[in-house]
C-alpha atoms as a PDB file:
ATOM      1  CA  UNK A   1       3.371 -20.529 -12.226  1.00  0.00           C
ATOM      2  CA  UNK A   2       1.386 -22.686 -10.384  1.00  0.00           C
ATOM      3  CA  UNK A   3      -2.535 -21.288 -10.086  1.00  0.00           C
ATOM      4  CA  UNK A   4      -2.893 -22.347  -6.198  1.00  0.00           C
ATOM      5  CA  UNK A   5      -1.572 -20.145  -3.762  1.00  0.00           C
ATOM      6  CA  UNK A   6      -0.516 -23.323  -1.652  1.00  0.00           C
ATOM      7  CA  UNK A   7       1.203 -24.688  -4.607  1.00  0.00           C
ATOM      8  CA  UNK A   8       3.205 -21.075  -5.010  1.00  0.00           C
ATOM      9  CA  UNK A   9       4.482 -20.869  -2.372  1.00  0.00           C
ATOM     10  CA  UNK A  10       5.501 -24.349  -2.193  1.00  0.00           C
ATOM     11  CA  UNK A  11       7.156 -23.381  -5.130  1.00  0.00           C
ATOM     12  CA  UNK A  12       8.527 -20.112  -3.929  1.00  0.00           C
ATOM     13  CA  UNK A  13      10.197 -21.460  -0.645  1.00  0.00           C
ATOM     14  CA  UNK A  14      12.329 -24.513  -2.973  1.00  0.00           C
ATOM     15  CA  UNK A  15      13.446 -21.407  -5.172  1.00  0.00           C
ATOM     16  CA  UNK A  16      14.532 -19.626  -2.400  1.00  0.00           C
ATOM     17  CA  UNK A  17      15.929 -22.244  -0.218  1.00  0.00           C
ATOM     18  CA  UNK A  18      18.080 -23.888  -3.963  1.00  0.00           C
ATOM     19  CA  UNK A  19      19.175 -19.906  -4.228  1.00  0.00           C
ATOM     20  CA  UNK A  20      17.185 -19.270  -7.336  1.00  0.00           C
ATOM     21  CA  UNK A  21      14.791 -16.136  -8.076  1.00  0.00           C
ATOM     22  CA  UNK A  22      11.417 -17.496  -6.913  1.00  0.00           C
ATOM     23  CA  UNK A  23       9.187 -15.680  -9.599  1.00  0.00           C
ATOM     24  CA  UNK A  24      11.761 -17.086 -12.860  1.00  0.00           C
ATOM     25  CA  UNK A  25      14.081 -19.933 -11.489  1.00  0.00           C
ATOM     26  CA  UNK A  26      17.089 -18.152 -12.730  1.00  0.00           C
ATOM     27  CA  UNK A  27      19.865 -19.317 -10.485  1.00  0.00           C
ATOM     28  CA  UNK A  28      21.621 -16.173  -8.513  1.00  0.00           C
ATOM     29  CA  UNK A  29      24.835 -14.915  -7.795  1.00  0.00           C
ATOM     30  CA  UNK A  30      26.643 -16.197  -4.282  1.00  0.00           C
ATOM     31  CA  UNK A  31      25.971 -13.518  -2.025  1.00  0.00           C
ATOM     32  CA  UNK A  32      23.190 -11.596  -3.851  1.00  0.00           C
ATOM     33  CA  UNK A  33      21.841  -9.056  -1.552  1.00  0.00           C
ATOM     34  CA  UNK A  34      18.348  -9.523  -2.846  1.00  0.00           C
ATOM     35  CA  UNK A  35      15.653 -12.525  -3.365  1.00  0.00           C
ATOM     36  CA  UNK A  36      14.635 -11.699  -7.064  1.00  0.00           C
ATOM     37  CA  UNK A  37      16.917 -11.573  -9.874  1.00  0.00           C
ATOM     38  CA  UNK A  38      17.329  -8.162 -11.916  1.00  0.00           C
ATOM     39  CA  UNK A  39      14.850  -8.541 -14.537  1.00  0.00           C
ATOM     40  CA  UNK A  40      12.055  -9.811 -12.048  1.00  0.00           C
ATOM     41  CA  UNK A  41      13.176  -6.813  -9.849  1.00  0.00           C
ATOM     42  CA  UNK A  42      12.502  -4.192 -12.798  1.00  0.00           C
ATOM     43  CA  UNK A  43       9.512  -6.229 -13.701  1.00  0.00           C
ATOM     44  CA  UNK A  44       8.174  -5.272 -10.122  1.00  0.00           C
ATOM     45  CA  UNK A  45       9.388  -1.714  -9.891  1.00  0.00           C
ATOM     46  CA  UNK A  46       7.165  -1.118 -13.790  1.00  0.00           C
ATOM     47  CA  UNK A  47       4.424  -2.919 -12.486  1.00  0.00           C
ATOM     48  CA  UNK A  48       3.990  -0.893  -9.086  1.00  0.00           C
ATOM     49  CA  UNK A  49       4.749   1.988 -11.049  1.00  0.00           C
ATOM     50  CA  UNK A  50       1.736   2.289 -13.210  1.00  0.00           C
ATOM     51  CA  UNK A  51      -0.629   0.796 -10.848  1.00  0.00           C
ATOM     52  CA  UNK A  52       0.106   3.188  -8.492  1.00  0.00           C
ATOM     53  CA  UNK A  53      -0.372   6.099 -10.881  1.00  0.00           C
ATOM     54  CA  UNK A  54      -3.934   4.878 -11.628  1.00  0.00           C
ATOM     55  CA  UNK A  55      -4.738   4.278  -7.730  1.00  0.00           C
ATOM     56  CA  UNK A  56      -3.555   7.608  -6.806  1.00  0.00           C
ATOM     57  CA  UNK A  57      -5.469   9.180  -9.435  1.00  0.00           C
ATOM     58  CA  UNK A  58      -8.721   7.598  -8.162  1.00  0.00           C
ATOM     59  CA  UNK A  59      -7.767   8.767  -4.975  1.00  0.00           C
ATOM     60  CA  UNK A  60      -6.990  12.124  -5.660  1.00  0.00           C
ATOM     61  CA  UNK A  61     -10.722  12.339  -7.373  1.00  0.00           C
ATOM     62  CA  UNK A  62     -12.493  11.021  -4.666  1.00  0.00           C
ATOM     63  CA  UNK A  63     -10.607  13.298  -1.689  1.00  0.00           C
ATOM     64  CA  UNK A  64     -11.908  16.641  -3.980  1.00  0.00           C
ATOM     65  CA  UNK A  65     -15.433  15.250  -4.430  1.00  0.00           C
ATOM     66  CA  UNK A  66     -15.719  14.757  -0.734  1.00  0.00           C
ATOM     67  CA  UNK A  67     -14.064  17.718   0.154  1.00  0.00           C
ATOM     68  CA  UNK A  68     -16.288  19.728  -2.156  1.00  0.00           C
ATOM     69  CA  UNK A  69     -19.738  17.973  -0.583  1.00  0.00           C
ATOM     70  CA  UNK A  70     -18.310  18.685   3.029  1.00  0.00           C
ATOM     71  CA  UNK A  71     -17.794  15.449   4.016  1.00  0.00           C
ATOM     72  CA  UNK A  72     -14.763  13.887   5.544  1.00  0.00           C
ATOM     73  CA  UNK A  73     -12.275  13.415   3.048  1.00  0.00           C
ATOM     74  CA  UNK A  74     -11.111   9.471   4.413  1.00  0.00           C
ATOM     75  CA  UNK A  75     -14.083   8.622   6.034  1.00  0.00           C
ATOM     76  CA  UNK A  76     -16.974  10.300   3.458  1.00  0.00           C
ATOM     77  CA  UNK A  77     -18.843  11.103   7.509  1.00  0.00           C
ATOM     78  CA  UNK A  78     -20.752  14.725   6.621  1.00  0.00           C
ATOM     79  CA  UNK A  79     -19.218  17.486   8.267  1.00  0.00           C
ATOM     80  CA  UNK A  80     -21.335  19.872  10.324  1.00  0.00           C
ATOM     81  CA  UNK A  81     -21.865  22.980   8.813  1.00  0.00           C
ATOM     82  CA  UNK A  82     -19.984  25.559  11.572  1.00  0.00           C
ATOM     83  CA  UNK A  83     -17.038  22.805  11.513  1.00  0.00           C
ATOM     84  CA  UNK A  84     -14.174  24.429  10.080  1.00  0.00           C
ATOM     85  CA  UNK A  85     -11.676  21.525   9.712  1.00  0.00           C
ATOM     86  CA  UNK A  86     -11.257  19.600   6.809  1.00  0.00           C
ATOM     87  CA  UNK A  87     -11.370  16.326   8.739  1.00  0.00           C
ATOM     88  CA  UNK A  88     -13.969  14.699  11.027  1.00  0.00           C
ATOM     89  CA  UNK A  89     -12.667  14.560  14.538  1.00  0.00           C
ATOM     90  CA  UNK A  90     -12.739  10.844  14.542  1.00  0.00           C
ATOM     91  CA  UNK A  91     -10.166  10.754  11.699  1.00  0.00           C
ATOM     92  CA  UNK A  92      -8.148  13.388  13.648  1.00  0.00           C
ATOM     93  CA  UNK A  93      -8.295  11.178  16.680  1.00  0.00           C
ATOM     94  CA  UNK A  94      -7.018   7.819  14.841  1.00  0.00           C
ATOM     95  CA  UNK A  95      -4.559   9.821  12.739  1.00  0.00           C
ATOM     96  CA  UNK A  96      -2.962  11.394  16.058  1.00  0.00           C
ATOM     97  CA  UNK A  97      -3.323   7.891  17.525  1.00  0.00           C
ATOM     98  CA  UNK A  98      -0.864   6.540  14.549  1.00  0.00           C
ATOM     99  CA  UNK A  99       1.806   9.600  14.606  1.00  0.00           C
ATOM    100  CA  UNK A 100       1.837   9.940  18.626  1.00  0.00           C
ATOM    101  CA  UNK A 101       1.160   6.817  19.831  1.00  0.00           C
ATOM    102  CA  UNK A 102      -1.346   8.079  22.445  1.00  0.00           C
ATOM    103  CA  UNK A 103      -4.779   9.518  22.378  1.00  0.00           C
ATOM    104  CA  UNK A 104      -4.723  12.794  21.893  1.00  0.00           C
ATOM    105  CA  UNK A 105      -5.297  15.805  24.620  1.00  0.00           C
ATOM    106  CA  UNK A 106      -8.674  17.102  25.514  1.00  0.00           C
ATOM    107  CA  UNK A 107      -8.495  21.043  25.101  1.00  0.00           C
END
């Protein structure tokens, strides 16, 4: 594989375009519902796997150090001391923003 990312995806698009897997060159079936070949596709599926595992686990630490210093959990902001959420209002606001679509309600 080529080192530039210019130069792989140069490479990438002839794969693609000749009907080969663009990671291995392996030629593919007629009609092959998907753009890697099996092997490359398992390769992926291992690889996202186990980094994953180790991302989530960093994650996982960081949320319960945060939460134990009250601070906001996804934003490390210090939470006031009479605030009896987990997460900043801020956080709430953007997080209601994504699921909703809209800001959310003044109560």
């Amino acid at each position: 594989m080529p080192a530039e990312n210019t130069e792989r995806r140069i490479l990438y698009t002839k794969r693609k375009k000749k009907g080969e897997c663009p990671r291995c060159g392996k030629k593919l079936r007629k009609g092959y519902k998907y753009s890697f070949c099996d092997d490359c596709r398992k390769f992926f599926r291992d690889y996202n796997k186990k980094s994953a595992k180790a991302i989530n686990k960093v994650r996982k630490a960081r949320y319960e150090e945060r939460k134990e210093d009250n601070r906001c959990p996804r934003c490390g902001k210090k939470l006031a001391k009479s605030y009896k959420k987990i997460i900043c209002l801020s956080c709430l606001e953007k997080q209601y923003t994504y699921n909703y679509g809209k800001k959310r309600p003044k109560k």
